[in-house]
N, C-alpha and C. Protein backbone atom coordinates (compact mmCIF):
# COMPACT_ATOMS: atom_id res chain seq x y z
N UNK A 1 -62.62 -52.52 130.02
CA UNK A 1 -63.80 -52.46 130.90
C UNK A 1 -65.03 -52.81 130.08
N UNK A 2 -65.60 -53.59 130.55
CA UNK A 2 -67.14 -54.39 129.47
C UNK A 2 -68.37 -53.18 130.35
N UNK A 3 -68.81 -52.63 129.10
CA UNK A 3 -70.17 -51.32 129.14
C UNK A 3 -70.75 -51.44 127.95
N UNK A 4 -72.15 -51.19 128.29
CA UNK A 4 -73.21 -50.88 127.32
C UNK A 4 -73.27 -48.89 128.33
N UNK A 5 -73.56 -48.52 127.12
CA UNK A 5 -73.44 -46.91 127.08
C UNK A 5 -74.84 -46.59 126.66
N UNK A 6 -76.23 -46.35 126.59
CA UNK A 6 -77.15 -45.85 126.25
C UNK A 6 -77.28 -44.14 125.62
N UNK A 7 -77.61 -44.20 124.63
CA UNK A 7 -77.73 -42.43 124.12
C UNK A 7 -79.03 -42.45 123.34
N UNK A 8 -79.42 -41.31 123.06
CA UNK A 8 -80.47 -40.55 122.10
C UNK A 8 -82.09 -40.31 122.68
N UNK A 9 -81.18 -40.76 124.29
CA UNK A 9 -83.19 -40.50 124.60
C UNK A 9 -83.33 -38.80 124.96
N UNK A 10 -84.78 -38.14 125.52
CA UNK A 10 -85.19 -36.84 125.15
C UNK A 10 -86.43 -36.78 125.07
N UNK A 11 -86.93 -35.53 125.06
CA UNK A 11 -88.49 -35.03 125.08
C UNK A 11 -88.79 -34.93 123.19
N UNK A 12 -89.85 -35.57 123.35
CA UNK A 12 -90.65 -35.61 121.62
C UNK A 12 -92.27 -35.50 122.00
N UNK A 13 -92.93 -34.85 120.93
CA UNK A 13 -94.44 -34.68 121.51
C UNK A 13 -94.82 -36.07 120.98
N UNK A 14 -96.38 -36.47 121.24
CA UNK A 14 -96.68 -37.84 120.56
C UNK A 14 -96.78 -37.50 119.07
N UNK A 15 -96.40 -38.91 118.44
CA UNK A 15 -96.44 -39.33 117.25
C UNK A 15 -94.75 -39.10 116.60
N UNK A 16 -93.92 -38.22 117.63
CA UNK A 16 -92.79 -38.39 117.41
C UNK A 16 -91.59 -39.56 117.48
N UNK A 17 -90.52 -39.29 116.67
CA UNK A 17 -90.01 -39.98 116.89
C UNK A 17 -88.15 -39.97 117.39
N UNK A 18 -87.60 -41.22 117.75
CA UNK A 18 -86.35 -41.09 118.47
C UNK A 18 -85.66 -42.55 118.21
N UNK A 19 -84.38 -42.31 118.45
CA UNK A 19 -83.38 -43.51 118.14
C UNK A 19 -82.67 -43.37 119.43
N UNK A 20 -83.03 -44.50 119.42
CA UNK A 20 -81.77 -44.94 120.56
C UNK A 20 -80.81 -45.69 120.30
N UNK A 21 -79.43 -45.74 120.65
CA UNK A 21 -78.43 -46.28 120.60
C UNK A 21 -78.02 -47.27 121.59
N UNK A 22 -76.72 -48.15 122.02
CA UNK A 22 -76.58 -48.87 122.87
C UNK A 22 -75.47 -49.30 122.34
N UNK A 23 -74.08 -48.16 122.88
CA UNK A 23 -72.85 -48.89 122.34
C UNK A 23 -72.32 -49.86 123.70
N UNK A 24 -71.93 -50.76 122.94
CA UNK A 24 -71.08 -52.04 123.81
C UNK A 24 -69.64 -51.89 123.50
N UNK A 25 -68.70 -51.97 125.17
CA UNK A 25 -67.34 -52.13 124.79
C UNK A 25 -66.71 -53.21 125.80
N UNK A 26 -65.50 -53.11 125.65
CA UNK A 26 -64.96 -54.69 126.45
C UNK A 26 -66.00 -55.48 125.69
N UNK A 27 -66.61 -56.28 124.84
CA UNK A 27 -66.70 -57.31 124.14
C UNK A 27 -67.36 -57.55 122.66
N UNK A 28 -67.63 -58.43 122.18
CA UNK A 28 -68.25 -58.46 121.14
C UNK A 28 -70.05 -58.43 121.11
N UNK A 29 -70.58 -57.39 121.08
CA UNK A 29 -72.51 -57.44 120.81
C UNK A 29 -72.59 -58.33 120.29
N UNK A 30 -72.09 -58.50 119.15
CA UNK A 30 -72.66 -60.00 118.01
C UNK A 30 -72.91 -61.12 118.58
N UNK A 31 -72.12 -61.05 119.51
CA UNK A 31 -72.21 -62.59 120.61
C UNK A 31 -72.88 -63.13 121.66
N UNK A 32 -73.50 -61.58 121.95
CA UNK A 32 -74.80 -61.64 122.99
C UNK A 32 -76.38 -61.61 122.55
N UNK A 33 -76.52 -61.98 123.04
CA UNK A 33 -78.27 -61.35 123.22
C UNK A 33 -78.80 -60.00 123.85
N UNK A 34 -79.19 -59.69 122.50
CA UNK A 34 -78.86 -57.60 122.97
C UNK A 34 -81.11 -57.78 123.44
N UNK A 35 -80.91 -56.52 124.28
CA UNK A 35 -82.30 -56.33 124.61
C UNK A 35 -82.18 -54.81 124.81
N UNK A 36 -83.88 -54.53 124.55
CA UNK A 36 -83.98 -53.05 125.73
C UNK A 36 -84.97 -53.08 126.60
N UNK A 37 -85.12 -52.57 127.60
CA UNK A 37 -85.93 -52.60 128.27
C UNK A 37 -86.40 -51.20 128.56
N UNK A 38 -87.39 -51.05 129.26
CA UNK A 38 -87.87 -49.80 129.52
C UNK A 38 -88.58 -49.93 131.27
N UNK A 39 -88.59 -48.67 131.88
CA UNK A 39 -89.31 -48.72 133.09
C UNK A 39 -89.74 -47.29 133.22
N UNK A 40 -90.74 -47.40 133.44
CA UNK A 40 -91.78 -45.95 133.86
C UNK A 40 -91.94 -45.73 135.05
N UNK A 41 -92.50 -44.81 135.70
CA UNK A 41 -92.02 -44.64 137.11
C UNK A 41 -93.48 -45.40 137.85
N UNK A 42 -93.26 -46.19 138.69
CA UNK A 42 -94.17 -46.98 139.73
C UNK A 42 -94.01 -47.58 139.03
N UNK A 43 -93.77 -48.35 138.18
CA UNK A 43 -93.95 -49.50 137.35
C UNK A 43 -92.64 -50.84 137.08
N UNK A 44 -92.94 -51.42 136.62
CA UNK A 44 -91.94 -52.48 136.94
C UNK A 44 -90.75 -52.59 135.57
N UNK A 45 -89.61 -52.52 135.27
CA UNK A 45 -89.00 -53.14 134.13
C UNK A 45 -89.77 -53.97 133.09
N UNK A 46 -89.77 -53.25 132.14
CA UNK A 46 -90.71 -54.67 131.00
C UNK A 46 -89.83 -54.57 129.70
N UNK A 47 -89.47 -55.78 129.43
CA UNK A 47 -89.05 -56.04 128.12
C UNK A 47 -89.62 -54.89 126.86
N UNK A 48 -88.49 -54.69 126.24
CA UNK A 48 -89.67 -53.93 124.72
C UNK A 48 -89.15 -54.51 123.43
N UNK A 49 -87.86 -54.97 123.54
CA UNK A 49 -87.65 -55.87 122.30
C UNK A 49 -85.95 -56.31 121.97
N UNK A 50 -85.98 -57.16 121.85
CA UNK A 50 -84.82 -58.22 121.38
C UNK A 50 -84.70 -58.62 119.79
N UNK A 51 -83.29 -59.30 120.20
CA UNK A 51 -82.62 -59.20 119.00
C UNK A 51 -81.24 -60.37 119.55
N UNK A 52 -81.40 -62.01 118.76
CA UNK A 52 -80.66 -62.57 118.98
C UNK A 52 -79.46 -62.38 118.04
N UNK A 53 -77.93 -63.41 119.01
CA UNK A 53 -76.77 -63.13 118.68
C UNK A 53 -76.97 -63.64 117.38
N UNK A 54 -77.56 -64.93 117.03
CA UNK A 54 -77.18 -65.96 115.72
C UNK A 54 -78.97 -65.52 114.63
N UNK A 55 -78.73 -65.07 113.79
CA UNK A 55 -79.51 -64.94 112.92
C UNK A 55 -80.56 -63.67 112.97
N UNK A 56 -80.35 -63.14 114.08
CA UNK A 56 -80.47 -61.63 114.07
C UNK A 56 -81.89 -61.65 114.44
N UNK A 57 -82.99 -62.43 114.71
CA UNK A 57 -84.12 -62.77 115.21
C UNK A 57 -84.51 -61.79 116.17
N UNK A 58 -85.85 -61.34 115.50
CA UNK A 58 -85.86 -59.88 116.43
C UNK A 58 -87.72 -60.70 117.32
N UNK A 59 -87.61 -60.04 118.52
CA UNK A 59 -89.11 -60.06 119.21
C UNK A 59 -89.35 -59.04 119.52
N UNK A 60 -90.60 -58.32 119.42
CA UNK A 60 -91.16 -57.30 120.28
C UNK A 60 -92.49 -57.13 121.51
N UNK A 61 -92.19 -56.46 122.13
CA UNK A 61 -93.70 -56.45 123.32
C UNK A 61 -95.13 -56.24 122.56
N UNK A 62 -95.71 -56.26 122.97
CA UNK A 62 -97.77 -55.87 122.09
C UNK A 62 -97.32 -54.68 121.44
N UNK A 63 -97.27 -54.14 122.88
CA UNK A 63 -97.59 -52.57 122.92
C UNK A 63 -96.80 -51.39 121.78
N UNK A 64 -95.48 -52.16 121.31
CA UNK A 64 -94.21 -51.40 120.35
C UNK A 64 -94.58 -52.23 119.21
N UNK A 65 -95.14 -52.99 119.05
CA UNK A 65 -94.64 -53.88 117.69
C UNK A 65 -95.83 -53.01 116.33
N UNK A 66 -94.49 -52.95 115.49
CA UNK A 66 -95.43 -52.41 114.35
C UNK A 66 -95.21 -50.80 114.75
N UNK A 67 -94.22 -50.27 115.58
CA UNK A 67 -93.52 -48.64 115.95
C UNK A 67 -92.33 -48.74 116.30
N UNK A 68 -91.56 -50.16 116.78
CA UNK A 68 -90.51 -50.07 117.27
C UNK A 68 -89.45 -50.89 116.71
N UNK A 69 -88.39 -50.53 116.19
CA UNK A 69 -87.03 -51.60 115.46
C UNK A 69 -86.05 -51.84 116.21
N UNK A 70 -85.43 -52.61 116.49
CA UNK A 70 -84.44 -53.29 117.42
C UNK A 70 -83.64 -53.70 115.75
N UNK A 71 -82.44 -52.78 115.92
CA UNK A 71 -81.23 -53.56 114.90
C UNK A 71 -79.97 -53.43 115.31
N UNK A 72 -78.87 -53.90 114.90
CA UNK A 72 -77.60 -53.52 115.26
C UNK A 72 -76.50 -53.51 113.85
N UNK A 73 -75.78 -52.88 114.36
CA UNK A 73 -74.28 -52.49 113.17
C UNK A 73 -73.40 -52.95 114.07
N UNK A 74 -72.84 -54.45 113.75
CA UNK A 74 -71.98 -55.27 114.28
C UNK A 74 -70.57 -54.04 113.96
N UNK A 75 -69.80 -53.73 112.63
CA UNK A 75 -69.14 -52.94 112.70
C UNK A 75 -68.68 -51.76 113.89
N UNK A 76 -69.76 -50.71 114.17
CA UNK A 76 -69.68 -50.23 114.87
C UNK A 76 -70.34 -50.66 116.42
N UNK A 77 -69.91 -51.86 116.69
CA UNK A 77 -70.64 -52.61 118.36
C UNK A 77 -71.77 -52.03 118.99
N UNK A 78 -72.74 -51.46 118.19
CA UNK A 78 -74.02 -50.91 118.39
C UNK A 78 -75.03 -51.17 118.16
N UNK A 79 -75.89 -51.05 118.90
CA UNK A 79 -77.61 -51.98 118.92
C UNK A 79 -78.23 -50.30 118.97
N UNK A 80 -79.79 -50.54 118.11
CA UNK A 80 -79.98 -49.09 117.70
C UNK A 80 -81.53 -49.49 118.65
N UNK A 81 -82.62 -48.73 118.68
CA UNK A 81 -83.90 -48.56 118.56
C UNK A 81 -84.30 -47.81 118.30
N UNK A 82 -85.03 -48.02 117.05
CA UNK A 82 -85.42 -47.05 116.37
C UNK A 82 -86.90 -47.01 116.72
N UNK A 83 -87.45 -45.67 117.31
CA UNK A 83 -88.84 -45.71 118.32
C UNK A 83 -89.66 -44.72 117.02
N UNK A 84 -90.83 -45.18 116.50
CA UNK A 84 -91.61 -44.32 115.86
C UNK A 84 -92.96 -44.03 116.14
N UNK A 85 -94.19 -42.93 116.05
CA UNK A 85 -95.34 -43.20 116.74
C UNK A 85 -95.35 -43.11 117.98
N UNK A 86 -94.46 -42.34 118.86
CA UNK A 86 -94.48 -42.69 119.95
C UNK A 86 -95.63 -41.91 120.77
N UNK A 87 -95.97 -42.72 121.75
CA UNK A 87 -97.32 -42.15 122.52
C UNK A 87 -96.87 -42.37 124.10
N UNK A 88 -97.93 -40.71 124.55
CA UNK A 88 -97.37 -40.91 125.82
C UNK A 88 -96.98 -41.50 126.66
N UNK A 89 -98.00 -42.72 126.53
CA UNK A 89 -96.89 -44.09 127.30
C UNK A 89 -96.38 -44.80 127.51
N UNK A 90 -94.96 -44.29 126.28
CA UNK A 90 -93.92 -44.89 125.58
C UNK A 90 -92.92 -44.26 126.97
N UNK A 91 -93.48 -43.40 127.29
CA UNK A 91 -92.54 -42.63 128.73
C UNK A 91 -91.70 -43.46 129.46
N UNK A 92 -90.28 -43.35 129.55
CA UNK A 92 -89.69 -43.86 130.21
C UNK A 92 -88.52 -44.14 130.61
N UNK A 93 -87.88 -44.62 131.28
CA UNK A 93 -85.96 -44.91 131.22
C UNK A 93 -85.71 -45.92 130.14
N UNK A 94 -85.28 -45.76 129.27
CA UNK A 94 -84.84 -47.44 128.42
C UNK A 94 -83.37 -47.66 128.98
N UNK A 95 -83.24 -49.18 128.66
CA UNK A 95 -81.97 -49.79 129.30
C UNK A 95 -81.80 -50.50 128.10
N UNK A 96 -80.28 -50.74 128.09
CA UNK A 96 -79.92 -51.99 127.11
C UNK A 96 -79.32 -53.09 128.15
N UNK A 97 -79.79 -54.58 127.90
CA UNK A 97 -79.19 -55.12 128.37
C UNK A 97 -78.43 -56.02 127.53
N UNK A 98 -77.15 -56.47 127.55
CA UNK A 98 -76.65 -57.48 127.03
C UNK A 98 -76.14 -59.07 127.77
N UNK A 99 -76.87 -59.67 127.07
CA UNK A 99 -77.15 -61.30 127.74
C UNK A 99 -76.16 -62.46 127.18
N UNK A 100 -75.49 -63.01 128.11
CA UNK A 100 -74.55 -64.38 127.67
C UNK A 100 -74.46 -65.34 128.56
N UNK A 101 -75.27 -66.55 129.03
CA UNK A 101 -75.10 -67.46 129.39
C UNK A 101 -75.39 -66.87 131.27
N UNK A 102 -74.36 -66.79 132.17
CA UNK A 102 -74.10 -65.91 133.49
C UNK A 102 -74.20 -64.51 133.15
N UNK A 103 -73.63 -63.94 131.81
CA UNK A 103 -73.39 -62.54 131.78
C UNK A 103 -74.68 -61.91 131.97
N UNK A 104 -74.92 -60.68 132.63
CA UNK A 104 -75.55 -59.82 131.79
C UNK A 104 -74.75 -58.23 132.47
N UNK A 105 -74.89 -57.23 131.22
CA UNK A 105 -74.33 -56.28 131.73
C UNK A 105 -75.76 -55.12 131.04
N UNK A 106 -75.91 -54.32 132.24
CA UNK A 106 -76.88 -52.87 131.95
C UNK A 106 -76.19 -51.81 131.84
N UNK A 107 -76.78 -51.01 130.69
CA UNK A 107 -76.26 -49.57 131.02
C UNK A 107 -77.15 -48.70 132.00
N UNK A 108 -77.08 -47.37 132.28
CA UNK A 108 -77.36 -46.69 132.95
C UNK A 108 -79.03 -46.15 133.17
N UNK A 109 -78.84 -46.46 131.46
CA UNK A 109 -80.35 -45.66 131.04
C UNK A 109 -80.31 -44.40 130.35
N UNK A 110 -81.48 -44.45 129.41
CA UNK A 110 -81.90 -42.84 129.25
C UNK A 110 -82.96 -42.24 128.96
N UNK A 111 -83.17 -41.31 129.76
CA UNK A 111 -84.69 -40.85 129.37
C UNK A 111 -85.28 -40.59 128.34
N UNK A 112 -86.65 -41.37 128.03
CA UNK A 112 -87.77 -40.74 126.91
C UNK A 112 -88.95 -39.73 127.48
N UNK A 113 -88.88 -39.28 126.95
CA UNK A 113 -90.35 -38.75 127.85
C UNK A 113 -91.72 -38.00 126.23
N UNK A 114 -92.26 -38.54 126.49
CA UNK A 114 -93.66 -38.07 125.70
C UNK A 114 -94.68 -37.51 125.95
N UNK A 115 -94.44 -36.17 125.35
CA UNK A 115 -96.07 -35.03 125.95
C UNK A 115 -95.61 -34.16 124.66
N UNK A 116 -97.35 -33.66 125.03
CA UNK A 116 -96.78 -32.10 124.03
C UNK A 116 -97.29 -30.94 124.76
């Protein structure tokens, strides 16, 4: 069965920090175009940062770059985000998506949420 699994989201006050995970099964991560996305409530899905299959080429949104790491451990079929600095309105569901040509497969989501 091909799944991206999302884990490590949770309540942190600001300036905290959190990792997120994004295990992939039924196929190879290395071969896709891994992303995460995030959505806050009324608000629309927005990209927060990528990470291509061939040379590991990372992008990030304004708003994360310079707090947020997008990496993966091909070994263990896992794409990480590593969230630091986070400020309240970092708030949100993150998603992983994984991208191939027609493919794309989402996980479920998991909550961040930021207050103190």
């Amino acid at each position: 069965q091909v799944q991206v699994v999302e884990s490590g989201g949770g309540s942190v006050q600001p300036g905290g920090s959190l990792r997120l995970s994004c295990a992939a099964s039924g196929f190879i991560l290395s071969s896709y175009f891994m992303s995460w996305y995030r959505q806050a409530p009324g608000k629309e899905r927005e990209l927060v940062a990528s990470i291509t299959s061939i040379g590991g080429i990372t992008n990030y949104a304004d708003s994360v770059k310079g707090r947020f790491r997008i990496s993966s451990d091909n070994a263990k079929n896992t794409v990480y985000l590593q969230m630091n600095s986070l400020k309240a309105q970092d708030t949100a569901v993150y998603y992983c998506n994984a991208h191939r040509g027609w493919e794309h497969y989402w996980g479920q989501g998991t909550q961040v949420i930021v207050s103190s």
